[in-house]
PDB file of N, CA and C in Angstrom:
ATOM      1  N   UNK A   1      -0.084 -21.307  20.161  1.00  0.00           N
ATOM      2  CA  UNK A   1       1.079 -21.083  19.335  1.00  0.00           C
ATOM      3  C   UNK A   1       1.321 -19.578  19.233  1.00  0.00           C
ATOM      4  N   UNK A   2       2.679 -19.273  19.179  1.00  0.00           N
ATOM      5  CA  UNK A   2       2.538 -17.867  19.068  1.00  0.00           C
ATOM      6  C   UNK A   2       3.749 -17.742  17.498  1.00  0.00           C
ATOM      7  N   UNK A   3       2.979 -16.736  17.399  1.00  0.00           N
ATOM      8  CA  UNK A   3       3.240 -15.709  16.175  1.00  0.00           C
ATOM      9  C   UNK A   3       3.538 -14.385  16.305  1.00  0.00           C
ATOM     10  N   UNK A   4       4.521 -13.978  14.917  1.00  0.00           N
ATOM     11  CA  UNK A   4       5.183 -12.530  15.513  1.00  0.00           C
ATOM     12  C   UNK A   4       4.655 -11.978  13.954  1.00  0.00           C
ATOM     13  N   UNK A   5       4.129 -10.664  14.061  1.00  0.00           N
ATOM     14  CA  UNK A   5       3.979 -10.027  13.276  1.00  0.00           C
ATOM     15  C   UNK A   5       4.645  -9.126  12.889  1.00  0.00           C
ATOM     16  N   UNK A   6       5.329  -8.250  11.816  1.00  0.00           N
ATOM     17  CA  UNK A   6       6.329  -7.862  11.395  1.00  0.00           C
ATOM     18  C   UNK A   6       5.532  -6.694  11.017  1.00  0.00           C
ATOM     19  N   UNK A   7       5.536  -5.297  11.591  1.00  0.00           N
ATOM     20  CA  UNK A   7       4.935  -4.142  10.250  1.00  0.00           C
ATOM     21  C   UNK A   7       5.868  -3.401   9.953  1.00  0.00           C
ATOM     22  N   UNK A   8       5.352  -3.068   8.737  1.00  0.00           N
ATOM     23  CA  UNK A   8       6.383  -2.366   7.968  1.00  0.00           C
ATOM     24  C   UNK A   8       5.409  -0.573   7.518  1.00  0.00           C
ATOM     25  N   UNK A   9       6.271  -0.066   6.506  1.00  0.00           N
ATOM     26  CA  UNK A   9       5.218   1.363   6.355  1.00  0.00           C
ATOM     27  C   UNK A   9       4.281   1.320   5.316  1.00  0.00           C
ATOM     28  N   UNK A  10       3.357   1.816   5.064  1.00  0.00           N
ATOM     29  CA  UNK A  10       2.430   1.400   4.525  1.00  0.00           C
ATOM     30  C   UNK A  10       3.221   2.086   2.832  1.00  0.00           C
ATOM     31  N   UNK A  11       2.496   1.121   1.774  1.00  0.00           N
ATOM     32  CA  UNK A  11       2.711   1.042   0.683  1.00  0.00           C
ATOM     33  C   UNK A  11       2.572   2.414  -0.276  1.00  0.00           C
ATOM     34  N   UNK A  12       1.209   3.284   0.187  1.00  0.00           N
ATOM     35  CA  UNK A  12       0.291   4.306  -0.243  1.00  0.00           C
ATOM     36  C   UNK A  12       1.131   5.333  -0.471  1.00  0.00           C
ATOM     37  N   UNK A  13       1.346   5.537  -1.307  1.00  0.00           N
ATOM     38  CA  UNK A  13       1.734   7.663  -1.331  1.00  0.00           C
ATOM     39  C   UNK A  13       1.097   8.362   0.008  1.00  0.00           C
ATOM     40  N   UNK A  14       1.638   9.130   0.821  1.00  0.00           N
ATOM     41  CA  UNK A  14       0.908  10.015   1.705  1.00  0.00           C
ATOM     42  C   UNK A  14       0.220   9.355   3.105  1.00  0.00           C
ATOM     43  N   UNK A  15       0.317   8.050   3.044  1.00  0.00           N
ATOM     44  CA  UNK A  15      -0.339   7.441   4.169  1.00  0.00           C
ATOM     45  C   UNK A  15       0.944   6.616   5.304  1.00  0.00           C
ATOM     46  N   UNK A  16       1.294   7.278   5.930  1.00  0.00           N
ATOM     47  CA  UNK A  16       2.019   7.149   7.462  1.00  0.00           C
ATOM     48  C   UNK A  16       1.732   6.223   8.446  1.00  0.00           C
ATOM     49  N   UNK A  17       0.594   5.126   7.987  1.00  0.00           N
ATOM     50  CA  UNK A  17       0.534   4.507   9.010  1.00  0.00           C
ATOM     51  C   UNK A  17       1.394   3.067   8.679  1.00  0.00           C
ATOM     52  N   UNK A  18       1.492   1.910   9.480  1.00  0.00           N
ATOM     53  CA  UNK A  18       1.932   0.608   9.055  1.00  0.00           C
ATOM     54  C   UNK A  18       1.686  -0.552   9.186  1.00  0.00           C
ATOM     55  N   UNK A  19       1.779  -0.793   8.045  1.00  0.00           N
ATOM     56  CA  UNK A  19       0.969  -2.649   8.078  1.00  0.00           C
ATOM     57  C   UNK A  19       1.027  -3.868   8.279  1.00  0.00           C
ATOM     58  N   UNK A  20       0.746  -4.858   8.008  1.00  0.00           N
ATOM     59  CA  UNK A  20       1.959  -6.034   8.797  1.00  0.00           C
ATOM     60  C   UNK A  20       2.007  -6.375   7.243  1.00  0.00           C
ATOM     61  N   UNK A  21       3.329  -6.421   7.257  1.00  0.00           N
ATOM     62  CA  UNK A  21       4.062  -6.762   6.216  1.00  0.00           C
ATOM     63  C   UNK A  21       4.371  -8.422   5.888  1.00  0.00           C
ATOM     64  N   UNK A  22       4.419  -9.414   7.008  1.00  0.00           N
ATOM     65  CA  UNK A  22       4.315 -10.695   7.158  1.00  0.00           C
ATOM     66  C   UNK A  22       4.180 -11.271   8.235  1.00  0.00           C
ATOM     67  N   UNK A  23       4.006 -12.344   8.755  1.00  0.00           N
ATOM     68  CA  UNK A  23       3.830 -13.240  10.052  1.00  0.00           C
ATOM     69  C   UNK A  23       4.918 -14.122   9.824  1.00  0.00           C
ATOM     70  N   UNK A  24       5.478 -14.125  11.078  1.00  0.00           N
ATOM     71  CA  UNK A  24       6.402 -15.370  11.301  1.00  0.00           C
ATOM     72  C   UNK A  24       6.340 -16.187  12.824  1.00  0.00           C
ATOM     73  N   UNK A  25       7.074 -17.197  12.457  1.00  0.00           N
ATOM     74  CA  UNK A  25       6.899 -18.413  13.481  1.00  0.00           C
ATOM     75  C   UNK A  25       8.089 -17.930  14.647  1.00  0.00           C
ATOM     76  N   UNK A  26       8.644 -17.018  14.456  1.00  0.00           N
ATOM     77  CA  UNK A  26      10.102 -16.688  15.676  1.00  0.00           C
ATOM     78  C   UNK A  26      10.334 -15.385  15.192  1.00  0.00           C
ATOM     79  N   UNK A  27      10.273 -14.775  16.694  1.00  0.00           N
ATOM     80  CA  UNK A  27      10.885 -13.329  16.878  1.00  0.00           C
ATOM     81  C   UNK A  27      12.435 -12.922  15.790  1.00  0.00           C
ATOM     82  N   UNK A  28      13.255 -13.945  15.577  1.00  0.00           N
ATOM     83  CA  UNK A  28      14.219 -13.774  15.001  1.00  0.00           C
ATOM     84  C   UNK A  28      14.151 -13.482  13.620  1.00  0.00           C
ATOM     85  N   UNK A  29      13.017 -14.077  12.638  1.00  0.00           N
ATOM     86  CA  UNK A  29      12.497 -14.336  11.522  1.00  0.00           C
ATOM     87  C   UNK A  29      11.675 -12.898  11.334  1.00  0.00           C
ATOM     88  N   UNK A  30      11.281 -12.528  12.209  1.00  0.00           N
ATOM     89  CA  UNK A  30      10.495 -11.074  11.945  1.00  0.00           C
ATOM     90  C   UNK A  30      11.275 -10.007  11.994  1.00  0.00           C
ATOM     91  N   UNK A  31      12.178  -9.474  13.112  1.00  0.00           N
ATOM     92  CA  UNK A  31      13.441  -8.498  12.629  1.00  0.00           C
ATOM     93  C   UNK A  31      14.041  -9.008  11.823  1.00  0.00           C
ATOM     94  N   UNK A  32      14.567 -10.006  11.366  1.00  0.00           N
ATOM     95  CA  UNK A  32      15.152  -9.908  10.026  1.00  0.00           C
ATOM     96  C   UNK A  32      14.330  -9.547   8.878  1.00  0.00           C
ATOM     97  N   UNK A  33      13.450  -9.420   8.895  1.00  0.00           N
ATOM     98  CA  UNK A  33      12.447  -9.234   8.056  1.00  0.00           C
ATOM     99  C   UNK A  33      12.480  -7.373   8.064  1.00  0.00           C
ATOM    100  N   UNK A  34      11.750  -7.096   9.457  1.00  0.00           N
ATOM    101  CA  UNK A  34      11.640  -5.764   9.236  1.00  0.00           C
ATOM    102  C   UNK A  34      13.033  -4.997   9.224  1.00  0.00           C
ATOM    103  N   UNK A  35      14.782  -5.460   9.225  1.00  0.00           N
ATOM    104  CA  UNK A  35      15.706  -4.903   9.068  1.00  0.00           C
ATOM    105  C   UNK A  35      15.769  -4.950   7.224  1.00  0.00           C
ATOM    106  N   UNK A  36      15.286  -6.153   6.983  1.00  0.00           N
ATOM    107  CA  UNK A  36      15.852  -5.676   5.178  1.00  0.00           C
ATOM    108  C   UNK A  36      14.728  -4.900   5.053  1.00  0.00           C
ATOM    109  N   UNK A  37      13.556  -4.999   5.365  1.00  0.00           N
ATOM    110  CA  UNK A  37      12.631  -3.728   4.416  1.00  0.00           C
ATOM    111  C   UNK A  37      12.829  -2.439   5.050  1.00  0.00           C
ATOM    112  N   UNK A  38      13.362  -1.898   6.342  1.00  0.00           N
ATOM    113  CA  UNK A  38      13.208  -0.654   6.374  1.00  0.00           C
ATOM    114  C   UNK A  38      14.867  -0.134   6.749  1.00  0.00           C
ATOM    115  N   UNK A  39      15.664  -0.468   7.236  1.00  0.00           N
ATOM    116  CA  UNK A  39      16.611  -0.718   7.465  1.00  0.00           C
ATOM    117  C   UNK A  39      18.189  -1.286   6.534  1.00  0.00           C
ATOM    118  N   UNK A  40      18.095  -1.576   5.551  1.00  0.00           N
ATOM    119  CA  UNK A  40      18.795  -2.132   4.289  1.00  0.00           C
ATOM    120  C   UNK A  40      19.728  -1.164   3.457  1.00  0.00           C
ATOM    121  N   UNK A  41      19.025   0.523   3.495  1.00  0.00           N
ATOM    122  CA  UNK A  41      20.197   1.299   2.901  1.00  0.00           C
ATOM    123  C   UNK A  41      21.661   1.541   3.087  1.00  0.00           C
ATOM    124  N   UNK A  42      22.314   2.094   2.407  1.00  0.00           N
ATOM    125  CA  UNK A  42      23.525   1.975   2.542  1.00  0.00           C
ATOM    126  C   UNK A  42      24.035   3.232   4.340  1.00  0.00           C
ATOM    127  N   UNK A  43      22.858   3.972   4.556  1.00  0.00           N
ATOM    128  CA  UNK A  43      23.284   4.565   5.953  1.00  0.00           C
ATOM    129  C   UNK A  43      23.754   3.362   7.136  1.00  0.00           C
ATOM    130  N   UNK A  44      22.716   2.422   7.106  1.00  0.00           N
ATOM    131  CA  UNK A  44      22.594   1.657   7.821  1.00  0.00           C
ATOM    132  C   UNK A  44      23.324   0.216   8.078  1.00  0.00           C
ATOM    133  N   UNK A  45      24.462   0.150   6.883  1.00  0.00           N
ATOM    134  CA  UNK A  45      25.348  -0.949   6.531  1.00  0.00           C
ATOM    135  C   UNK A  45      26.283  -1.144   7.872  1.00  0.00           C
ATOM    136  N   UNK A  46      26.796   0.195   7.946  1.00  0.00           N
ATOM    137  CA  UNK A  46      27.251  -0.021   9.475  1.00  0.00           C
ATOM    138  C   UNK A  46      27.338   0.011  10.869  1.00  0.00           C
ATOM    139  N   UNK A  47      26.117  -0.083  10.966  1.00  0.00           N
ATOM    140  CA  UNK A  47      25.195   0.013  12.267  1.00  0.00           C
ATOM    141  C   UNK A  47      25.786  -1.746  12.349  1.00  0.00           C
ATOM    142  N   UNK A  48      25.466  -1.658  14.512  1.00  0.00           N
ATOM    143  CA  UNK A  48      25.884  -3.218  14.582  1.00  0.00           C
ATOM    144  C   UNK A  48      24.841  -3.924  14.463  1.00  0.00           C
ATOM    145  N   UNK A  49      24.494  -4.745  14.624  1.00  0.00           N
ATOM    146  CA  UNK A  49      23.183  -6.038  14.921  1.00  0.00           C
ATOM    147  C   UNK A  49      22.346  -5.720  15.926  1.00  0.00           C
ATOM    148  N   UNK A  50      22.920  -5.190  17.351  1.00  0.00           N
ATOM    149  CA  UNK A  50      22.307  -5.234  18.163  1.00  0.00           C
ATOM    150  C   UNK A  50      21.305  -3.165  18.198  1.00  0.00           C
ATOM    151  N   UNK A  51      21.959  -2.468  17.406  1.00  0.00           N
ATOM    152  CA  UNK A  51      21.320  -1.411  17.155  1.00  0.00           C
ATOM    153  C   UNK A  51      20.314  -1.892  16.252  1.00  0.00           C
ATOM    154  N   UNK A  52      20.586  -2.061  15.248  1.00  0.00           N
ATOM    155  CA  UNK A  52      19.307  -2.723  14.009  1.00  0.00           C
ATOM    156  C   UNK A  52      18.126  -3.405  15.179  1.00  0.00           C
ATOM    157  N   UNK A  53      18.817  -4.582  15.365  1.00  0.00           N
ATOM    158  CA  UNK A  53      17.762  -5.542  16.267  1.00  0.00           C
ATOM    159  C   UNK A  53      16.965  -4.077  17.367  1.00  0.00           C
ATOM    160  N   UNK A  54      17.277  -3.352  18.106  1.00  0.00           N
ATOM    161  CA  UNK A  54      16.623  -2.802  19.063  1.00  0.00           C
ATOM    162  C   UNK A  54      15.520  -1.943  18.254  1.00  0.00           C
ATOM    163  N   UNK A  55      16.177  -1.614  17.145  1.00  0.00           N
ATOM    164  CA  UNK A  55      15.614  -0.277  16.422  1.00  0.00           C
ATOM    165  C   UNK A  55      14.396  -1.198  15.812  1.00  0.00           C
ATOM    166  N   UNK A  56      14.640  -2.337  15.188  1.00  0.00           N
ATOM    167  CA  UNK A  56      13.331  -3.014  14.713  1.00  0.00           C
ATOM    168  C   UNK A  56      12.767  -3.867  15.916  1.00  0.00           C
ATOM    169  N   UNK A  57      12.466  -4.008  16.621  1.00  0.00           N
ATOM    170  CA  UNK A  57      12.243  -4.802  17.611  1.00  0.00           C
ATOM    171  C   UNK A  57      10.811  -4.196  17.996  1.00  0.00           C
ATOM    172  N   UNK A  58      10.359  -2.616  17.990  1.00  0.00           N
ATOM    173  CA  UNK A  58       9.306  -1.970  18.273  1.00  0.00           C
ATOM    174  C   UNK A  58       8.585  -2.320  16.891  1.00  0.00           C
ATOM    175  N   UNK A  59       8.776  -2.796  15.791  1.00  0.00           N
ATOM    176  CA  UNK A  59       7.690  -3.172  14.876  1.00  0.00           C
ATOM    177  C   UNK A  59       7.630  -4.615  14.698  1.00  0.00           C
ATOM    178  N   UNK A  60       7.672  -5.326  15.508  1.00  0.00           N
ATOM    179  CA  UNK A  60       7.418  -7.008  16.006  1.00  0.00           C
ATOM    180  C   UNK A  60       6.103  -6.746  16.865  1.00  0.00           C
ATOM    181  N   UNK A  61       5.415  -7.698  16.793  1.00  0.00           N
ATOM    182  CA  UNK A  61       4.458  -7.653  18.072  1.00  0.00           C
ATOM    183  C   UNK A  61       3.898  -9.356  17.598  1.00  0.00           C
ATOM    184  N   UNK A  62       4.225  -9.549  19.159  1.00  0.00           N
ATOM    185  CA  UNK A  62       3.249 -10.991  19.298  1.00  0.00           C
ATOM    186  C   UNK A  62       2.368 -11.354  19.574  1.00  0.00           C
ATOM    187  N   UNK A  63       1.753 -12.708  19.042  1.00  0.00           N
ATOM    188  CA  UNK A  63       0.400 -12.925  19.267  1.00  0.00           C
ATOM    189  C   UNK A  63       0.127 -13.976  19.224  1.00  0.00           C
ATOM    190  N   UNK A  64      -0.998 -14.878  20.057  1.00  0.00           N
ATOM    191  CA  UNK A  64      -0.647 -15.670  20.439  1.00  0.00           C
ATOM    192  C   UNK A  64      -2.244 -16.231  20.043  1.00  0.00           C
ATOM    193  N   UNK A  65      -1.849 -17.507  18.879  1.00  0.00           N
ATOM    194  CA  UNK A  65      -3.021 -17.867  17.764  1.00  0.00           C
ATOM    195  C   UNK A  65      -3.238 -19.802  18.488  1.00  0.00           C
ATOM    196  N   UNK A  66      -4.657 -20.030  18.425  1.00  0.00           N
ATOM    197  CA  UNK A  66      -4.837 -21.293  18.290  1.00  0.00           C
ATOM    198  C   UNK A  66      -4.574 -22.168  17.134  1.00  0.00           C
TER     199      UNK A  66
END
C-alpha cells in the first residue's frame, strides 16, 4: 500500500528543519494539505493550482507500507 507523507516546517522557535505533518492515502490529499498549512496567506490567494500544486509537491514523499 502506498502512503504519502506531507511535511510541513517544524513547530520550534529557531529550528528550520521539517516534519511530517500528516500521512495520507493519495498524493492529492497531501498537497492539499501541505497548500493550506504553508501556502494559505493572502500572497498566495492568487497563484493558480497548478503553481501551488508544483510548489508543494517537493514536500510529499511516498512510501510504500505493508
Amino acid at each position: 500500500m502506498k502512503v504519502y507523507l506531507a511535511y510541513v516546517g517544524c513547530a520550534f522557535e529557531g529550528h528550520d528543519e521539517e516534519v511530517v505533518g500528516a500521512v495520507f492515502d493519495s498524493e492529492r490529499k497531501a498537497l492539499d494539505y501541505v497548500i493550506k498549512e504553508m501556502y494559505s496567506g493572502p500572497f498566495y490567494s492568487k497563484m493558480i493550482p497548478a503553481w501551488l500544486d508544483d510548489n508543494a509537491r517537493p514536500h510529499v514523499v511516498e512510501k510504500e507500507v505493508e
